[in-house]
N, C-alpha and C. Protein backbone atom coordinates (compact mmCIF):
# COMPACT_ATOMS: atom_id res chain seq x y z
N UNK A 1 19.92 24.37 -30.76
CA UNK A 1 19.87 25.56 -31.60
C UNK A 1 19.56 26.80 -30.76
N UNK A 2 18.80 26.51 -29.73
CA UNK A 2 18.24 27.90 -28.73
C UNK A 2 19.47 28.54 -27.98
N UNK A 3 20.48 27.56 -27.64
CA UNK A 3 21.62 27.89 -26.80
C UNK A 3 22.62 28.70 -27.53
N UNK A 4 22.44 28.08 -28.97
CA UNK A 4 23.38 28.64 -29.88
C UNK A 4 23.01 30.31 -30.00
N UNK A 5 22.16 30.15 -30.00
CA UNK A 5 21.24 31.72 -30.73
C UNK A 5 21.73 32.36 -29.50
N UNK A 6 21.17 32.03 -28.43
CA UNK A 6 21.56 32.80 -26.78
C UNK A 6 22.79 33.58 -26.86
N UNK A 7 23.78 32.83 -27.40
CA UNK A 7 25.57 32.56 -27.09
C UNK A 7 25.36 33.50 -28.08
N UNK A 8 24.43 33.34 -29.59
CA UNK A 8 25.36 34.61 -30.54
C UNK A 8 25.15 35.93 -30.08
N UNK A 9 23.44 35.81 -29.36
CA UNK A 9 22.72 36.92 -29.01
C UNK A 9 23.62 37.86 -28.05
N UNK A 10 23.97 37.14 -26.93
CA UNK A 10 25.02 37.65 -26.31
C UNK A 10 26.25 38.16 -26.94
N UNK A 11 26.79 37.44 -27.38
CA UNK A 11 27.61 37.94 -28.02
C UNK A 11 27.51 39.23 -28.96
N UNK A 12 26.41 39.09 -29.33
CA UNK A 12 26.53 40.23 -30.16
C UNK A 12 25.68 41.70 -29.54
N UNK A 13 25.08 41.40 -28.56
CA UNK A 13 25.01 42.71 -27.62
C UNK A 13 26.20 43.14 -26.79
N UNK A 14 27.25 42.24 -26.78
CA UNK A 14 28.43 42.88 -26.07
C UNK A 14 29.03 43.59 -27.39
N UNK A 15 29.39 42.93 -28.80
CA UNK A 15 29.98 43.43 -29.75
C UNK A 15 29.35 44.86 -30.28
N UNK A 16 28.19 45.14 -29.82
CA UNK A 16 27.98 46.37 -30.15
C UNK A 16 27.58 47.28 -28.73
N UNK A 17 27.98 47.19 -27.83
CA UNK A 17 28.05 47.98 -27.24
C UNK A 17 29.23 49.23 -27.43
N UNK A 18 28.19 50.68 -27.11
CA UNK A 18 29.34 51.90 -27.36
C UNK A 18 28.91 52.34 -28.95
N UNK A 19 28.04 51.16 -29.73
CA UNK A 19 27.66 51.86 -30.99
C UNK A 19 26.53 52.87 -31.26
N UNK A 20 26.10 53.29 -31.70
CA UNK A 20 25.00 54.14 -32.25
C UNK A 20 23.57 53.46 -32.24
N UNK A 21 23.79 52.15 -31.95
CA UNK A 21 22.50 51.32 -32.16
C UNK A 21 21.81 51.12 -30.53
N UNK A 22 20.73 50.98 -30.40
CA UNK A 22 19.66 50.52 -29.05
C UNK A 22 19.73 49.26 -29.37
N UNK A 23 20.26 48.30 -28.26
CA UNK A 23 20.26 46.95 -28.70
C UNK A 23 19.08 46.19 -27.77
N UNK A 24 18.23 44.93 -28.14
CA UNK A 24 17.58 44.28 -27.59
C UNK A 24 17.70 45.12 -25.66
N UNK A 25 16.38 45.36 -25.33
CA UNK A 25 16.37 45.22 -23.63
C UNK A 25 17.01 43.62 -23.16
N UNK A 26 17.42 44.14 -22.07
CA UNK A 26 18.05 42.44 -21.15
C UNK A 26 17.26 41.41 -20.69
N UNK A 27 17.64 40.69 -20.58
CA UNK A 27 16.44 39.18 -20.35
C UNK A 27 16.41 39.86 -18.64
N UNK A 28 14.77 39.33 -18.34
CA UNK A 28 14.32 39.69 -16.46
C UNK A 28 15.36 38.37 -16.21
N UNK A 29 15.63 38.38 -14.56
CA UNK A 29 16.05 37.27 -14.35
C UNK A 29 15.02 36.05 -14.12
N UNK A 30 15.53 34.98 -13.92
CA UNK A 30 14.30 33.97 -14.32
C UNK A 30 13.65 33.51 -15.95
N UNK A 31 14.10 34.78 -16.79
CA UNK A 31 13.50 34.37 -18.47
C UNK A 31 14.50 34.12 -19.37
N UNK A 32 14.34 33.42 -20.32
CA UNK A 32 15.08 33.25 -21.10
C UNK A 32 15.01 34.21 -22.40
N UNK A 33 15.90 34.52 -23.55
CA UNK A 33 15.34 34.75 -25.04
C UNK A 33 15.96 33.73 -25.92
N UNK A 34 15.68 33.46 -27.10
CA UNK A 34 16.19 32.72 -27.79
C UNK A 34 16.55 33.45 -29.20
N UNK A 35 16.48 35.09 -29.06
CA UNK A 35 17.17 36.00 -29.92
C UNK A 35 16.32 35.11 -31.57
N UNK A 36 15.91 34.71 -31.76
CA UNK A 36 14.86 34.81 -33.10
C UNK A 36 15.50 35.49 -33.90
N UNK A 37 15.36 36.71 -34.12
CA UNK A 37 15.35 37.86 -34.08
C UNK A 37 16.29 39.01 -33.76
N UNK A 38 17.34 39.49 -34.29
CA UNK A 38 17.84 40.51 -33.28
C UNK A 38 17.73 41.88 -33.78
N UNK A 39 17.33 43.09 -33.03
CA UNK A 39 15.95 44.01 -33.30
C UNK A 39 16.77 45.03 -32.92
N UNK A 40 17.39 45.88 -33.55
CA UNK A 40 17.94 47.22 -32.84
C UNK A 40 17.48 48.56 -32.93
N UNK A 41 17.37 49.39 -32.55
CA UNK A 41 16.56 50.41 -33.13
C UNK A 41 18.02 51.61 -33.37
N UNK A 42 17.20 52.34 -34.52
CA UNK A 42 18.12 53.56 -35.00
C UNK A 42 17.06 54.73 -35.34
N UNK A 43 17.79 55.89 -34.54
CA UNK A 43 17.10 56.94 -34.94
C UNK A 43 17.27 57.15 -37.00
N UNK A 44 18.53 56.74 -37.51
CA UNK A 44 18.72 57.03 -38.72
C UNK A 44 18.63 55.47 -39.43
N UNK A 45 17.42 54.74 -39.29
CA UNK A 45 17.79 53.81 -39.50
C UNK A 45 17.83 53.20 -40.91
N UNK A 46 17.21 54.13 -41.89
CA UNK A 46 17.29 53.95 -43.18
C UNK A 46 18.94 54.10 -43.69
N UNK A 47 19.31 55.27 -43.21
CA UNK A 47 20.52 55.49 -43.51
C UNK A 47 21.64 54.68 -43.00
N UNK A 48 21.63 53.92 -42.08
CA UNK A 48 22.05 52.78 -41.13
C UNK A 48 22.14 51.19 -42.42
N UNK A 49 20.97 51.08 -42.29
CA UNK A 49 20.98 49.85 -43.55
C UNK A 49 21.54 50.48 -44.54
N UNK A 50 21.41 51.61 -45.41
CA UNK A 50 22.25 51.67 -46.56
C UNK A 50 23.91 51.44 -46.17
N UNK A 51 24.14 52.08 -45.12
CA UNK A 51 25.84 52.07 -44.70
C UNK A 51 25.98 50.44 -44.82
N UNK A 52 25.04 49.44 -43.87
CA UNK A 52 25.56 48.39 -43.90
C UNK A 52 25.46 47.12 -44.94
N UNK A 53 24.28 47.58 -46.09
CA UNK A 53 24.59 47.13 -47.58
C UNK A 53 25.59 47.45 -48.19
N UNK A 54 26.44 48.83 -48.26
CA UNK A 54 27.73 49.28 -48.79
C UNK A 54 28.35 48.11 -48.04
N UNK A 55 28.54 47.84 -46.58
CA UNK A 55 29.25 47.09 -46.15
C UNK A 55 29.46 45.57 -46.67
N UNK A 56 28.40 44.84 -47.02
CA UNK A 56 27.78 43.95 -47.39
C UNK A 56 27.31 43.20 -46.04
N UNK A 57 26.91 43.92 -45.58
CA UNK A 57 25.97 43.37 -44.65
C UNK A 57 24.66 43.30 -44.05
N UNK A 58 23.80 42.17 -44.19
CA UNK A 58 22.44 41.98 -44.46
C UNK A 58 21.59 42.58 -43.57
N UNK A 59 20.09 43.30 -43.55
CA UNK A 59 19.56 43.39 -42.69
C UNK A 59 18.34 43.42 -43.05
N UNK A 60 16.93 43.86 -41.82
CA UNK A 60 15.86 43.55 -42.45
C UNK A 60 14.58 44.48 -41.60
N UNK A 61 13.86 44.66 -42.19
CA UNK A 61 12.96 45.41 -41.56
C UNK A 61 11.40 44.37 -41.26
N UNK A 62 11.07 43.94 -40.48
CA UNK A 62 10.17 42.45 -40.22
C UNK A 62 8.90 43.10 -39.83
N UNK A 63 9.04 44.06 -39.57
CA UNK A 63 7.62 44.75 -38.66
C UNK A 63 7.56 46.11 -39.65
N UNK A 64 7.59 46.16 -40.95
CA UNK A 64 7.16 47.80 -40.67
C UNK A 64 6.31 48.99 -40.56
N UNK A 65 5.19 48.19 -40.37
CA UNK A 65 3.69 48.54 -39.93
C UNK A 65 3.24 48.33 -38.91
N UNK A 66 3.20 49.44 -37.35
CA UNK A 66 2.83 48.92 -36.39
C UNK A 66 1.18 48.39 -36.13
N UNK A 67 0.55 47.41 -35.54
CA UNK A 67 -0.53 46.65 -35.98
C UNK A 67 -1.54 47.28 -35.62
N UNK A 68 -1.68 48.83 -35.20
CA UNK A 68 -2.80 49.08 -35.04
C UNK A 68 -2.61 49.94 -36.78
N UNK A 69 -1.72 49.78 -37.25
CA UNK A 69 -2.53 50.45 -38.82
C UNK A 69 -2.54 49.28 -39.88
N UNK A 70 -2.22 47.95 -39.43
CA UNK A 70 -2.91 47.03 -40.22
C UNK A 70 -4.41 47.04 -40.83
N UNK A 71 -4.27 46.70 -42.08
CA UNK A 71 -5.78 46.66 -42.92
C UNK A 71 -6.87 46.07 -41.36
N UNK A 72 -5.97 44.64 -41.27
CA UNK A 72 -7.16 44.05 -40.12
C UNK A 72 -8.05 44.45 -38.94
N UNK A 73 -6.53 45.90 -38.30
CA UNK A 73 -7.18 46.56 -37.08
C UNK A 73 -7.92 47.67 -37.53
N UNK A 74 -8.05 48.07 -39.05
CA UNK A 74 -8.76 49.32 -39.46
C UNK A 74 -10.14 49.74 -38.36
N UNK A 75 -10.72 48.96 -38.00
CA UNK A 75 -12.39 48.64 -37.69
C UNK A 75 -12.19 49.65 -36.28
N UNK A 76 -10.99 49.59 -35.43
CA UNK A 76 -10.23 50.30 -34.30
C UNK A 76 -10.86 51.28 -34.01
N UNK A 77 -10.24 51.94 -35.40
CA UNK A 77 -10.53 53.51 -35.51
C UNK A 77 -8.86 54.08 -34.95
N UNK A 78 -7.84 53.61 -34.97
CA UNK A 78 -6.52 54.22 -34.36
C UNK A 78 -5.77 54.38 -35.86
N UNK A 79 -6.10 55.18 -36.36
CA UNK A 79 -5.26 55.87 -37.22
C UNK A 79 -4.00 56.29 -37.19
N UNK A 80 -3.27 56.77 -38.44
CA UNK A 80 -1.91 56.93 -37.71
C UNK A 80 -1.86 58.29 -36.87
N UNK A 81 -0.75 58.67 -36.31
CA UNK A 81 -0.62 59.43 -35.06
C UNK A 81 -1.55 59.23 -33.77
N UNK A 82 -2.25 58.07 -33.65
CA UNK A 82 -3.38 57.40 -32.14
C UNK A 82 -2.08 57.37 -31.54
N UNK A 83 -1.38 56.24 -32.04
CA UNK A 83 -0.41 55.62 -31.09
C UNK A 83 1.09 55.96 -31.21
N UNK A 84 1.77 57.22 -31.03
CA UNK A 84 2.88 57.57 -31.65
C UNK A 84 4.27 56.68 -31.65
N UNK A 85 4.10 56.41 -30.41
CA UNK A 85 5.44 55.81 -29.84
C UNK A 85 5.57 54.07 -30.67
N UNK A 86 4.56 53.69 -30.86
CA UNK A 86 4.75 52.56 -31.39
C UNK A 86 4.98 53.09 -33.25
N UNK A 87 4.42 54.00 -33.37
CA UNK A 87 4.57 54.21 -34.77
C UNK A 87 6.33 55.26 -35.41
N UNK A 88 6.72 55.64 -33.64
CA UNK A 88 8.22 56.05 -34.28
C UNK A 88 9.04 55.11 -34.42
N UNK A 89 8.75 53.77 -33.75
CA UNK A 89 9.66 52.80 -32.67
C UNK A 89 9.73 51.46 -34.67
N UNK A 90 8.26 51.62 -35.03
CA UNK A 90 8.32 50.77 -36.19
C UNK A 90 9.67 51.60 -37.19
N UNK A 91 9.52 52.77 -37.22
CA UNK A 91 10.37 53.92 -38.29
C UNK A 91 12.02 53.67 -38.02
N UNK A 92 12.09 52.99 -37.01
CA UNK A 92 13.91 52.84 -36.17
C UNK A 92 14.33 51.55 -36.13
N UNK A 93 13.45 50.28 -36.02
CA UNK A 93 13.77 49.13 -35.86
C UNK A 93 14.46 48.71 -36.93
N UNK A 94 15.39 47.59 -36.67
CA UNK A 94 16.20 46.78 -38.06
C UNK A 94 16.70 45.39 -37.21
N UNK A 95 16.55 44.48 -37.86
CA UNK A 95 16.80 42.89 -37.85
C UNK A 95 18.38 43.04 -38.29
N UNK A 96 19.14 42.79 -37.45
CA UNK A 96 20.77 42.23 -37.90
C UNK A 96 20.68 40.96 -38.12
N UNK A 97 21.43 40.33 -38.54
CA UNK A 97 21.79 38.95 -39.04
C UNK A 97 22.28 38.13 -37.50
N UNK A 98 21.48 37.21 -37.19
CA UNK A 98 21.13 36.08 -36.56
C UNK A 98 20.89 34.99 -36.70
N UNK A 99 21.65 34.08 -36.38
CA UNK A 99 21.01 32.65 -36.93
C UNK A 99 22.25 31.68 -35.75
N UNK A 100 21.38 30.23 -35.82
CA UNK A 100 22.12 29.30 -35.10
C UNK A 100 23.76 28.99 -35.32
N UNK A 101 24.09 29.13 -36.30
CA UNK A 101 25.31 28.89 -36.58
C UNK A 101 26.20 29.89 -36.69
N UNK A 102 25.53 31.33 -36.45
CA UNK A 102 26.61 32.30 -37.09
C UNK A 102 28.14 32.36 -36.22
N UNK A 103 29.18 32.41 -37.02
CA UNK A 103 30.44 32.63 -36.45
C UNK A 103 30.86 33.61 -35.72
N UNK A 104 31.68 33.24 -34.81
CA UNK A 104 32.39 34.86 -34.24
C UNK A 104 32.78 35.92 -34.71
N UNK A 105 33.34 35.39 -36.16
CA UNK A 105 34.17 36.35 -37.15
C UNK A 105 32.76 36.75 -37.76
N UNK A 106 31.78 36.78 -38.03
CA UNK A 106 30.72 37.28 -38.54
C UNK A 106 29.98 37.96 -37.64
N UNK A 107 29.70 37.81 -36.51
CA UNK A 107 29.24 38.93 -35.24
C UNK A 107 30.37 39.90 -35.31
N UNK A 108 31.58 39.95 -35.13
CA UNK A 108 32.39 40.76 -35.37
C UNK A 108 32.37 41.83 -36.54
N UNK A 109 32.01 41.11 -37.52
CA UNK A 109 31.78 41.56 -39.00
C UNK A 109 30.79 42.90 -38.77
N UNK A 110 29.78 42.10 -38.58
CA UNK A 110 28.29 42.80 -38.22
C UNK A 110 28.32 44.37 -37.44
N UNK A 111 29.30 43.90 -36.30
CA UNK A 111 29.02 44.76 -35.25
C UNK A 111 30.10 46.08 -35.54
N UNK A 112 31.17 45.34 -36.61
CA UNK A 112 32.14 46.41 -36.98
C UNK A 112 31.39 47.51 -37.95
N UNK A 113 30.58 46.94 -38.62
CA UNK A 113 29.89 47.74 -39.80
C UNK A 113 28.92 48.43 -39.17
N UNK A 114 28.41 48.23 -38.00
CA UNK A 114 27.40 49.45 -37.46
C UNK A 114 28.00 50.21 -36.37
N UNK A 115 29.08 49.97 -36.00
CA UNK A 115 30.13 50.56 -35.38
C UNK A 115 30.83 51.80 -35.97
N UNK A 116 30.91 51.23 -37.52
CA UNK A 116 31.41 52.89 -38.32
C UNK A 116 30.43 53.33 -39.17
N UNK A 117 29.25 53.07 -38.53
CA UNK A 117 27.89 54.25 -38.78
C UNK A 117 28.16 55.28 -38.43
N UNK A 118 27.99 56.22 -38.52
CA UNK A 118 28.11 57.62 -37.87
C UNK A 118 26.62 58.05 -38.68
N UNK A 119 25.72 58.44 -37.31
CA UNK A 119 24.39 59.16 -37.60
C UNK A 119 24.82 59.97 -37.66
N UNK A 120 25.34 60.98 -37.52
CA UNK A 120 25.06 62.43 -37.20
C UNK A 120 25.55 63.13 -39.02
């Protein structure tokens, strides 16, 4: 299943290259990823998922509270604006559709629908 994910992961950072989206940083050499997850960031990224629900295509927001404003880290004292960059970076992220089995014709799918995003 890890190899599979690799192969889509890849695959689908080549299929969106040239788009509007920040795709996953590259594996160091020596590490592996097993793409879990695939995490892109958008400056418009609200408006990004609506384009790609019109599309019918799924996505997800997994993080959208960076953890120093979790209830748990309250005690900190890092309120919002402490840590900016992690708190713009939560505002841009989006989960594309990933999984062990996904097809070519469905990375294709995916990568076509954030391909005719247009932020601007």
């Amino acid at each position: 299943a890890n190899q599979r994910r690799r192969k889509a992961g890849a695959a689908l950072t080549e299929a969106l290259a040239g788009s509007s989206v920040l795709t996953p940083a590259g594996v160091p050499a020596g590490s592996d990823h097993v793409f879990h997850l695939y995490v892109v960031r958008s400056e418009a990224r609200d408006e990004m998922r609506a384009h790609l629900e019109a599309e019918g295509v799924a996505s997800a927001i997994h993080y959208p509270t960076p953890i120093h404003l979790q209830p748990a880290y309250s005690d900190l004292g890092q309120g919002p604006g402490s840590l900016p960059v992690a708190e713009r970076l939560a505002g841009e992220i989006c989960s594309l559709p990933i999984f062990p089995t996904i097809e070519p014709a469905e990375i294709d799918r995916v990568a076509a629908a954030v391909a005719a995003f247009d932020p601007s």
